[in-house]
Protein backbone atom coordinates (compact mmCIF):
# COMPACT_ATOMS: atom_id res chain seq x y z
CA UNK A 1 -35.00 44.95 141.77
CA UNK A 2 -36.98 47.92 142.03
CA UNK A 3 -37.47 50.85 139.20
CA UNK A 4 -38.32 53.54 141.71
CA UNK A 5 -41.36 55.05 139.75
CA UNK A 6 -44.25 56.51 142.12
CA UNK A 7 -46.60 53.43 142.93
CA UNK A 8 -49.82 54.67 143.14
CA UNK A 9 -51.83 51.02 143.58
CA UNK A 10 -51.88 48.46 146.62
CA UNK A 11 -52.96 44.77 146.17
CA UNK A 12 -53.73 42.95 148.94
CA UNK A 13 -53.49 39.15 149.64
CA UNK A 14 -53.52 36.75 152.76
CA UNK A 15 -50.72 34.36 153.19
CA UNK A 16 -50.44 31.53 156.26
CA UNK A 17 -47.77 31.99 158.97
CA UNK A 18 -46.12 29.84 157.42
CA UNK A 19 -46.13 31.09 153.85
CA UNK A 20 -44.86 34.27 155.34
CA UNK A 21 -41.78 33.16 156.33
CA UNK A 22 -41.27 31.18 153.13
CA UNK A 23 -41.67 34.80 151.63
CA UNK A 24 -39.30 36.26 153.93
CA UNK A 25 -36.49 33.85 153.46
CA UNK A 26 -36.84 33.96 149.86
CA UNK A 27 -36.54 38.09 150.36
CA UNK A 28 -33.39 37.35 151.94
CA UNK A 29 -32.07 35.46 149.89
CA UNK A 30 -32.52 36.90 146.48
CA UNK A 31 -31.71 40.54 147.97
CA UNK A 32 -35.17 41.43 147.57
CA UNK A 33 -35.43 44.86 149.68
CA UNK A 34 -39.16 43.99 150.82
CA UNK A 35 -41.86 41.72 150.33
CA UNK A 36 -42.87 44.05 147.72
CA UNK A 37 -40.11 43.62 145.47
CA UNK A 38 -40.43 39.78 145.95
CA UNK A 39 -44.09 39.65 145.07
CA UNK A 40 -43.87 42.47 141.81
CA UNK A 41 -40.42 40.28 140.29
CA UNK A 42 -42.47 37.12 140.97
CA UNK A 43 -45.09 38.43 139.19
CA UNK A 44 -43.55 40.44 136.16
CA UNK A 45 -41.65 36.84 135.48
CA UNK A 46 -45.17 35.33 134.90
CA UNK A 47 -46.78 37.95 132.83
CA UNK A 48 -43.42 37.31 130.48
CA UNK A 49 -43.98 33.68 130.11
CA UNK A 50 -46.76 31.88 128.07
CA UNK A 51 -49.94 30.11 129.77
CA UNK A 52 -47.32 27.30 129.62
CA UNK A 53 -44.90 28.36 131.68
CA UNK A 54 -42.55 28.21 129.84
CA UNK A 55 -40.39 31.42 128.62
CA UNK A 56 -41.71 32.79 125.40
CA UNK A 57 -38.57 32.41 123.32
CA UNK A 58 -38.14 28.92 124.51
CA UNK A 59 -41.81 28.12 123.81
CA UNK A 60 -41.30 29.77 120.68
CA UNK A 61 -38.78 27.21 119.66
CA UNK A 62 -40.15 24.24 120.85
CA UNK A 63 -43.39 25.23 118.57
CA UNK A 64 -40.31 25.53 115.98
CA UNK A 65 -39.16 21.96 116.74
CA UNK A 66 -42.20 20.39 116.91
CA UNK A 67 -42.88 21.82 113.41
CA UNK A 68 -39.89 20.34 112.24
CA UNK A 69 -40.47 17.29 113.47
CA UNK A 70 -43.97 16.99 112.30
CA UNK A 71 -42.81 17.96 108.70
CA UNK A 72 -39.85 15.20 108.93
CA UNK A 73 -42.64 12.46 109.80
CA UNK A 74 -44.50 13.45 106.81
CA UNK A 75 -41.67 12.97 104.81
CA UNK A 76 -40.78 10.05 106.22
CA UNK A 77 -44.48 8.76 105.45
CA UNK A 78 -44.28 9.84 102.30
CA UNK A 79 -41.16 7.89 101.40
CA UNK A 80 -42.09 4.91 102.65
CA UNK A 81 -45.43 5.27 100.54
CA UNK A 82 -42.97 6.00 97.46
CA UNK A 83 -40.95 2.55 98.22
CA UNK A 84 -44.10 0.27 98.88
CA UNK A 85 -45.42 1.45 95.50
């Protein structure tokens, strides 16, 4: 999980009692070595997803989709202008 380069920063945050153990048993079981890990993976995986939340190729081609599906209603509209007329 880790990429062993020197770490020079610390961020702090507070956390209930009982948010710590959820952070602890999620350590253990993804094989995170320490709460560390846990928090910088948790992290990186947000910084590569859009405001969305969704992953940035699969937001990618949903903004694809809806394109498609936007230029397939104009069609659509267009024919059925064509047929009334």
């Amino acid at each position: 999980m880790s990429n062993f380069r020197n770490r020079s920063r610390v961020v702090y945050f507070r956390v209930s009692e009982d948010e710590f153990q959820q952070f602890k048993d999620l350590c253990a079981r993804l094989g995170a070595r320490n709460m560390s890990d846990l928090v910088r993976s948790a992290i990186k995986a947000l910084i590569s997803h859009t405001p969305d939340g969704f992953p940035i190729d699969i937001a990618e081609r949903l903004l694809k989709l809806e394109n498609s599906v936007e230029r397939l209603n104009q069609t659509m509209a267009q024919n059925g202008e064509e047929r009334q007329a």
